[in-house]
PDB file of N, CA and C in Angstrom:
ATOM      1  N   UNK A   1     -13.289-114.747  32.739  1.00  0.00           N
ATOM      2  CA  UNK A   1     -13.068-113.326  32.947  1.00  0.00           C
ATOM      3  C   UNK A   1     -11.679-113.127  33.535  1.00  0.00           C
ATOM      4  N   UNK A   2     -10.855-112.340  33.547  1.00  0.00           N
ATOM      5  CA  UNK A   2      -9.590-111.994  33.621  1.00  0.00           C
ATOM      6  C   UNK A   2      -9.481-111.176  34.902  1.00  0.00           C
ATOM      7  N   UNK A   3      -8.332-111.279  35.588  1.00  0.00           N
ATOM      8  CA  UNK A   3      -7.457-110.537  37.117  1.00  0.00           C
ATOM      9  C   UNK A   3      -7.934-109.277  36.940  1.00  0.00           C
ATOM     10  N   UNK A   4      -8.893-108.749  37.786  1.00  0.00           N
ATOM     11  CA  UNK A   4      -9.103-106.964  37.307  1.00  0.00           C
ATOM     12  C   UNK A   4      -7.449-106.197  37.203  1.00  0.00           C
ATOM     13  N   UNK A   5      -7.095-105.197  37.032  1.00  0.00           N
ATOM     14  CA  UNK A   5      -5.934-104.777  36.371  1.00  0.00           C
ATOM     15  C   UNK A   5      -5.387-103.698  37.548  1.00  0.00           C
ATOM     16  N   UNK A   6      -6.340-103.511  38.660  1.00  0.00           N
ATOM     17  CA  UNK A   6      -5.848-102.647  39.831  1.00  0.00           C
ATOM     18  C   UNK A   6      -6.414-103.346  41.071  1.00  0.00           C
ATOM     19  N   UNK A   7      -5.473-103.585  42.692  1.00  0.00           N
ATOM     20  CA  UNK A   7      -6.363-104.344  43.230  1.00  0.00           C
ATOM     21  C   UNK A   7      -7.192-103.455  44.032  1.00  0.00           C
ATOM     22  N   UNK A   8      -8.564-104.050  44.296  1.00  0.00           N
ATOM     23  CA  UNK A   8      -9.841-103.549  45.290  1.00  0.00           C
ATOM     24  C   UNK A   8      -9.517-102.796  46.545  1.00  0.00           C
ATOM     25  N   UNK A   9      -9.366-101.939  46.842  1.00  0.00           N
ATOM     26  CA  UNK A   9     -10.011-101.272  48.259  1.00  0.00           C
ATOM     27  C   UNK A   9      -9.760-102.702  49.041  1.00  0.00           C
ATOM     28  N   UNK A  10      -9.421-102.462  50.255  1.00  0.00           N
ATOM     29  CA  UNK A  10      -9.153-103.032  51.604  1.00  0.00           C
ATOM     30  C   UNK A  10     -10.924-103.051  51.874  1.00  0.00           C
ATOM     31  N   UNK A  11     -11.537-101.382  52.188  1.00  0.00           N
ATOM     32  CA  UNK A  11     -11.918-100.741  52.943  1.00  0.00           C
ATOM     33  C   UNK A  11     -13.039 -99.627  51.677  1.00  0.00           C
ATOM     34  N   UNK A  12     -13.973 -99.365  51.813  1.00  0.00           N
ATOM     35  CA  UNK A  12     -14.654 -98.711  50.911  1.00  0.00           C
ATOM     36  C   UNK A  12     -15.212 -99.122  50.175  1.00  0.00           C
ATOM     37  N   UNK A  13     -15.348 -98.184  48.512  1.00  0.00           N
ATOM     38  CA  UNK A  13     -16.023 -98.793  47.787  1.00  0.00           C
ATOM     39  C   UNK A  13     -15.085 -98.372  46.702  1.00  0.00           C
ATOM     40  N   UNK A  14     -15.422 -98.884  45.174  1.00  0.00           N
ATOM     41  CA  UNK A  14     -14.276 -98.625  44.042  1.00  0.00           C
ATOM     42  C   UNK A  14     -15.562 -98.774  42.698  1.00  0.00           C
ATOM     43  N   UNK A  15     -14.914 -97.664  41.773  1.00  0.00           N
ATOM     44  CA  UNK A  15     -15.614 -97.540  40.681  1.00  0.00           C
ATOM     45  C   UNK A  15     -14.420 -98.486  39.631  1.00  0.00           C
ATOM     46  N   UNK A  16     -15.340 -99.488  38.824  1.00  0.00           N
ATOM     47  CA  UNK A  16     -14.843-100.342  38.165  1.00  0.00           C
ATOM     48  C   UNK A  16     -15.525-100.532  36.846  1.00  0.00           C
ATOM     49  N   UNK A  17     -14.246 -99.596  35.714  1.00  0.00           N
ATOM     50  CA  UNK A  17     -14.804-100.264  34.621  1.00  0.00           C
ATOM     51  C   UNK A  17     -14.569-101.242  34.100  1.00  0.00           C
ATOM     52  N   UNK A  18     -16.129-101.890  33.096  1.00  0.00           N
ATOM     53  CA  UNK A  18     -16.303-103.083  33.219  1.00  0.00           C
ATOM     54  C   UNK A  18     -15.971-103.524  31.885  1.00  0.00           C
ATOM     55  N   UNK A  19     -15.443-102.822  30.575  1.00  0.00           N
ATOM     56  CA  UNK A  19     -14.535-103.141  29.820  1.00  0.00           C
ATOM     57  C   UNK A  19     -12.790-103.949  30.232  1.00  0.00           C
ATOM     58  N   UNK A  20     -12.350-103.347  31.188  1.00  0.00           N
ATOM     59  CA  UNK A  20     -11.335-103.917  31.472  1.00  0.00           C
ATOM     60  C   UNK A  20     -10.742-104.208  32.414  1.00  0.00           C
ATOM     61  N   UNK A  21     -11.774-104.100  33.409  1.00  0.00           N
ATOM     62  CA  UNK A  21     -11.991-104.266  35.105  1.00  0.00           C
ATOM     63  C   UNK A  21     -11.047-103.420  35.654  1.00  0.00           C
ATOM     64  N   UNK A  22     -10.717-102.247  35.593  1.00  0.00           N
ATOM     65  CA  UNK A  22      -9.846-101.258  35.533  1.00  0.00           C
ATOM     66  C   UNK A  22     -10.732-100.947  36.851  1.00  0.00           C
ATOM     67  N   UNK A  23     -10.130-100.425  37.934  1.00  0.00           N
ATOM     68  CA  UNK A  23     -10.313 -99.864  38.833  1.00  0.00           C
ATOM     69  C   UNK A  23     -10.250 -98.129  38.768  1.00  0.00           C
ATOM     70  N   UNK A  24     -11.000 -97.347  38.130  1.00  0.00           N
ATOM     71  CA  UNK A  24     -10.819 -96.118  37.876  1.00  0.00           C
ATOM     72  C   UNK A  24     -10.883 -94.859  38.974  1.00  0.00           C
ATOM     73  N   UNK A  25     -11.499 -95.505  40.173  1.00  0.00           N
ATOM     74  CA  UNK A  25     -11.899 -94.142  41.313  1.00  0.00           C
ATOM     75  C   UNK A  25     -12.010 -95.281  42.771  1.00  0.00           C
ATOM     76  N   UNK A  26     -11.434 -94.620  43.818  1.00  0.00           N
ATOM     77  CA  UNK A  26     -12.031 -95.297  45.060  1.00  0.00           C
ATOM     78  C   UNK A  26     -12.676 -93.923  45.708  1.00  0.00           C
ATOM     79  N   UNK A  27     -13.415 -94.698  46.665  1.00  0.00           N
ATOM     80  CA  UNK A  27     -14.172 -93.477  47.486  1.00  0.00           C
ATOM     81  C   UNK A  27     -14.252 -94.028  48.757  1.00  0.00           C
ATOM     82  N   UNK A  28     -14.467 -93.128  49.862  1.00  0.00           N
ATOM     83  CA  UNK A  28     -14.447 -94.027  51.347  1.00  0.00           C
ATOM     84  C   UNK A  28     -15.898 -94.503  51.680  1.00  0.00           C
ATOM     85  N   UNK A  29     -16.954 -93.298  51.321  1.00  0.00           N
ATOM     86  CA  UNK A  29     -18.105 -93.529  51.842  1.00  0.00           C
ATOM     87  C   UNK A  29     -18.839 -93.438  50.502  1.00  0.00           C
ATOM     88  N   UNK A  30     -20.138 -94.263  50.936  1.00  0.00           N
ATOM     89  CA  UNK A  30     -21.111 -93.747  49.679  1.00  0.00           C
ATOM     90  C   UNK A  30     -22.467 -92.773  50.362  1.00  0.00           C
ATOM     91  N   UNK A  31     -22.813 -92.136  49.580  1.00  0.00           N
ATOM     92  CA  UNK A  31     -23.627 -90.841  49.882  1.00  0.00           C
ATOM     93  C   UNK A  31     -24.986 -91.504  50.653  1.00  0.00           C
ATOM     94  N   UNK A  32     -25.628 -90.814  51.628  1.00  0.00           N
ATOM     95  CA  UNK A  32     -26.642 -91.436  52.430  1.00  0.00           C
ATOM     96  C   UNK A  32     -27.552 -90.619  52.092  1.00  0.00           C
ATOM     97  N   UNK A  33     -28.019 -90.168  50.551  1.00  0.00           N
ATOM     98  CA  UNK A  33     -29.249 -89.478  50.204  1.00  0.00           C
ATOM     99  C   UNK A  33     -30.089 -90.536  48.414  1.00  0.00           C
ATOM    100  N   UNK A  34     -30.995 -89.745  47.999  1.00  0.00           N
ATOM    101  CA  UNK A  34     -31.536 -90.709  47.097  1.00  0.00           C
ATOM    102  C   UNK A  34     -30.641 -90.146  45.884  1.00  0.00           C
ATOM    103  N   UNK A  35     -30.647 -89.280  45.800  1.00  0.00           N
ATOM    104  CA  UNK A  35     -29.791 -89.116  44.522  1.00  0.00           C
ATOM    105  C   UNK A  35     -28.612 -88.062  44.885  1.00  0.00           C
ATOM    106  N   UNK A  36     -27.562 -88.211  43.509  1.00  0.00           N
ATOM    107  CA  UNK A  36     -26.325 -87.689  44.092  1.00  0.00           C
ATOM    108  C   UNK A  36     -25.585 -87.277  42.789  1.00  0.00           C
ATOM    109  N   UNK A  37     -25.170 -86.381  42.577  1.00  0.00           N
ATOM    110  CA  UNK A  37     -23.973 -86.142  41.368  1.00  0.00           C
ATOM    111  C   UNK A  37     -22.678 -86.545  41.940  1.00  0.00           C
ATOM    112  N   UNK A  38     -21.872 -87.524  41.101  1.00  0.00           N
ATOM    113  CA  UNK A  38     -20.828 -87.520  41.416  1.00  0.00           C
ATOM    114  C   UNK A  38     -19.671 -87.045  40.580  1.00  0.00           C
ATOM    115  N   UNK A  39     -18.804 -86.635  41.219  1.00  0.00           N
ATOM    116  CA  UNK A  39     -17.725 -86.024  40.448  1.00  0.00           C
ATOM    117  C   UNK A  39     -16.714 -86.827  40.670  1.00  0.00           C
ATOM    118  N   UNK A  40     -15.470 -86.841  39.410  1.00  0.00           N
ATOM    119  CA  UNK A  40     -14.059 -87.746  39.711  1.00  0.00           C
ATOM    120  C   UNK A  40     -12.992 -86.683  39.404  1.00  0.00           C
ATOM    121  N   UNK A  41     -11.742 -87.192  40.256  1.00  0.00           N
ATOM    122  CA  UNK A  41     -10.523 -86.246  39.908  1.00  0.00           C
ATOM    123  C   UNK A  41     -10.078 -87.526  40.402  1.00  0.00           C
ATOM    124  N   UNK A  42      -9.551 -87.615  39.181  1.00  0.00           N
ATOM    125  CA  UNK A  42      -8.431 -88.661  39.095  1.00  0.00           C
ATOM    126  C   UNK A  42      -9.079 -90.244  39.135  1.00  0.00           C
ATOM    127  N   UNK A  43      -8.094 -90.635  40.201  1.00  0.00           N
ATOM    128  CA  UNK A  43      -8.990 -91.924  41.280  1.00  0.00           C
ATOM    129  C   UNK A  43      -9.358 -91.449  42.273  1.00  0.00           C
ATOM    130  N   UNK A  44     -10.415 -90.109  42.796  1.00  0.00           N
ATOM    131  CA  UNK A  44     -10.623 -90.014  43.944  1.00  0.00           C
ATOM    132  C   UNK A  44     -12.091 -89.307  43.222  1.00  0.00           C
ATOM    133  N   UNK A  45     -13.258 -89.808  44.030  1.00  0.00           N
ATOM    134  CA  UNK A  45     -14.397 -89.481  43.765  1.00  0.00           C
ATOM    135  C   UNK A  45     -15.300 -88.179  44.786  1.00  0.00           C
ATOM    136  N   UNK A  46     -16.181 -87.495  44.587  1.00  0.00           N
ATOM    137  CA  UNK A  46     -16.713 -86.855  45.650  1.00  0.00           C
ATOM    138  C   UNK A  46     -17.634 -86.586  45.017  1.00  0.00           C
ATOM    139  N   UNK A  47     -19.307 -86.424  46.165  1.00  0.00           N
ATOM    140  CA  UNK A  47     -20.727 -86.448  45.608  1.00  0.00           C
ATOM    141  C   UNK A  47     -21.234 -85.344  46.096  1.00  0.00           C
ATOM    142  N   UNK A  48     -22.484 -84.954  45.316  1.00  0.00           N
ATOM    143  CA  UNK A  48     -23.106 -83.965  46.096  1.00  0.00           C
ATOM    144  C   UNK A  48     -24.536 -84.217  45.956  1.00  0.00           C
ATOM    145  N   UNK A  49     -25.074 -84.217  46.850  1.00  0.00           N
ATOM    146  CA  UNK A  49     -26.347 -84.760  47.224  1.00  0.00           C
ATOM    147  C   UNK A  49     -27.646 -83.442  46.544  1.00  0.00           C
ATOM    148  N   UNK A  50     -28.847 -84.481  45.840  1.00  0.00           N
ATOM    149  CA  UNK A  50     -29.530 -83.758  45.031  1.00  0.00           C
ATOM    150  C   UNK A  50     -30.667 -83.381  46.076  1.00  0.00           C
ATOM    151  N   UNK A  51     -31.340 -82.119  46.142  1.00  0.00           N
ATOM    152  CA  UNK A  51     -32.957 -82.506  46.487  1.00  0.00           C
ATOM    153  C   UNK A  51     -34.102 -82.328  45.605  1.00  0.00           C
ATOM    154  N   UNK A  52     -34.666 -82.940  46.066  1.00  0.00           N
ATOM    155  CA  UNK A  52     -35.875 -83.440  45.171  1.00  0.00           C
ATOM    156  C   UNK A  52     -36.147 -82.623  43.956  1.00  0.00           C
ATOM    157  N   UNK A  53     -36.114 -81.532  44.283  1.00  0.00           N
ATOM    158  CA  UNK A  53     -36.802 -80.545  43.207  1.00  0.00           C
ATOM    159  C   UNK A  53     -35.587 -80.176  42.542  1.00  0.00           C
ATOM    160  N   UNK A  54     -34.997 -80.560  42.599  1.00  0.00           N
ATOM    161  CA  UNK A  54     -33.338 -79.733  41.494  1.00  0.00           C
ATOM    162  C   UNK A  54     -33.354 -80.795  40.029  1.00  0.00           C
ATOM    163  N   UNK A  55     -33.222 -80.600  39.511  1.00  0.00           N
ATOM    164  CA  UNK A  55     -32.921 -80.831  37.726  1.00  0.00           C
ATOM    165  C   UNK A  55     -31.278 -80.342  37.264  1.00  0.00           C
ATOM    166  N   UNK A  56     -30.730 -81.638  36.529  1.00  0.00           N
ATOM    167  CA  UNK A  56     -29.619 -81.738  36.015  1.00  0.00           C
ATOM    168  C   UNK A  56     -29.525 -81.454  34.502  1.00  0.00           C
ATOM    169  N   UNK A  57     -29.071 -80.570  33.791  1.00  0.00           N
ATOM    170  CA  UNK A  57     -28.945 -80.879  32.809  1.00  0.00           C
ATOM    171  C   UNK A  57     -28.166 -80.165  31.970  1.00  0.00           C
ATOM    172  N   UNK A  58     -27.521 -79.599  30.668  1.00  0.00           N
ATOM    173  CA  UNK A  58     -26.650 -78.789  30.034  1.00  0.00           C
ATOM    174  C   UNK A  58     -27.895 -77.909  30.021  1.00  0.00           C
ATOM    175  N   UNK A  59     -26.930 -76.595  29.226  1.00  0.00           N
ATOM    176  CA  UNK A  59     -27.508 -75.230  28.469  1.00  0.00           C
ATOM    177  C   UNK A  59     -28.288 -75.850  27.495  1.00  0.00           C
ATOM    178  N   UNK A  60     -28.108 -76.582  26.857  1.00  0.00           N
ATOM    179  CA  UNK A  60     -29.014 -77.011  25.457  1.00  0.00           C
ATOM    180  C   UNK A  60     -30.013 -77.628  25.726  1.00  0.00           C
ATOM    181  N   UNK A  61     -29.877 -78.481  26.502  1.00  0.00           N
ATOM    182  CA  UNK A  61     -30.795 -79.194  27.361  1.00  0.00           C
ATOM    183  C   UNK A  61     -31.777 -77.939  27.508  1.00  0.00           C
ATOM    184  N   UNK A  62     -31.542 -77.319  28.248  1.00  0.00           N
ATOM    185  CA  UNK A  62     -32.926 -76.352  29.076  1.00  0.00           C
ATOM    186  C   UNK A  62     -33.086 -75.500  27.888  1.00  0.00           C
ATOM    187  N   UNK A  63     -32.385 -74.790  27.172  1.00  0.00           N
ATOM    188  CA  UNK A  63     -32.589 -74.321  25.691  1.00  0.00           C
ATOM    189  C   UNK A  63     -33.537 -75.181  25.064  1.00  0.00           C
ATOM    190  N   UNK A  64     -33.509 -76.713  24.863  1.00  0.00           N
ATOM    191  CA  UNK A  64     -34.318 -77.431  23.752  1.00  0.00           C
ATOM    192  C   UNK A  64     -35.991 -77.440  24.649  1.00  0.00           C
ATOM    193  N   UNK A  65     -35.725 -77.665  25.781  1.00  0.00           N
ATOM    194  CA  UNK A  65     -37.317 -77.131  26.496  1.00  0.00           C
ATOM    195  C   UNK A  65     -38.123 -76.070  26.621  1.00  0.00           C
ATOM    196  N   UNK A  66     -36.910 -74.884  26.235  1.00  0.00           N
ATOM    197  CA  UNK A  66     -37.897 -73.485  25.812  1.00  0.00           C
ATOM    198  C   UNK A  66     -38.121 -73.587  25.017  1.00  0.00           C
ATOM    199  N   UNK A  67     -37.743 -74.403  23.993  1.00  0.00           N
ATOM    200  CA  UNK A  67     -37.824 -73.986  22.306  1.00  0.00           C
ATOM    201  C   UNK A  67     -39.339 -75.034  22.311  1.00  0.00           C
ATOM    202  N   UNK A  68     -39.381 -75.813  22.557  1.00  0.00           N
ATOM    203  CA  UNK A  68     -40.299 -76.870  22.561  1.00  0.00           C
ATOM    204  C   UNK A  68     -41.483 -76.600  23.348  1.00  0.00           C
ATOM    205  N   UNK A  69     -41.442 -75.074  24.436  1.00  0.00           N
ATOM    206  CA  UNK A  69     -42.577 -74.843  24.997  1.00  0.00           C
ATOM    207  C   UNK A  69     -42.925 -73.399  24.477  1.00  0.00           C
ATOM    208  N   UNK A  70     -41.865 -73.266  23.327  1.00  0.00           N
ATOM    209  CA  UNK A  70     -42.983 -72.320  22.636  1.00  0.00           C
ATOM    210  C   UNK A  70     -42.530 -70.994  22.555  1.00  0.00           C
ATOM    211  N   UNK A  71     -40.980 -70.547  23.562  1.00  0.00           N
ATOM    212  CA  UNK A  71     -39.988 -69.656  23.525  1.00  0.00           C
ATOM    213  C   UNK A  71     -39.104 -69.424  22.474  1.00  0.00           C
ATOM    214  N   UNK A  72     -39.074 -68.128  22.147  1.00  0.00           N
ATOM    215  CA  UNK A  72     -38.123 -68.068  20.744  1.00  0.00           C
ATOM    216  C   UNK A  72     -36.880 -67.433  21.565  1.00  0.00           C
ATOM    217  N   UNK A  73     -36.208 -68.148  21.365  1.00  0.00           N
ATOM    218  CA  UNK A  73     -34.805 -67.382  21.713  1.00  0.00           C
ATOM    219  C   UNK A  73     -33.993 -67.147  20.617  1.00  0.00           C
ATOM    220  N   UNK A  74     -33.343 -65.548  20.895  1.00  0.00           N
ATOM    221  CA  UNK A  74     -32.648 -65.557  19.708  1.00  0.00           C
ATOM    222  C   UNK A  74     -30.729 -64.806  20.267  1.00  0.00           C
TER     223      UNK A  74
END
């Protein structure tokens, strides 16, 4: 396996893709909940913490579940 192509964080944590060990995002902390959306700008990452009952998904997404429970949208 080959020299990753950016070096590691001192300190933190680092998003690394694993096509070309490219170091794409560092972040300082990682989120202290069970689930989390994360967002990137640039190389700098930031999360936002889910609760339980929230659902992720596109317009089509929740569109293809009305359609499938029987809602006509027009």
């Amino acid at each position: 396996m080959g020299e990753p192509q950016a070096e590691l964080p001192a300190t933190g944590y680092a998003v690394v893709r694993c096509c070309d060990q490219c170091v794409i995002a560092r972040f300082a902390e990682f989120p202290h909940c069970e689930r989390a959306l994360m967002y990137r700008y640039g190389d700098r990452i930031s999360f936002m913490p889910l609760q339980a009952d929230e659902i992720v998904g596109t317009l089509s997404l929740f569109t293809q579940m009305l359609e499938k429970a029987g809602y006509r949208l027009s």
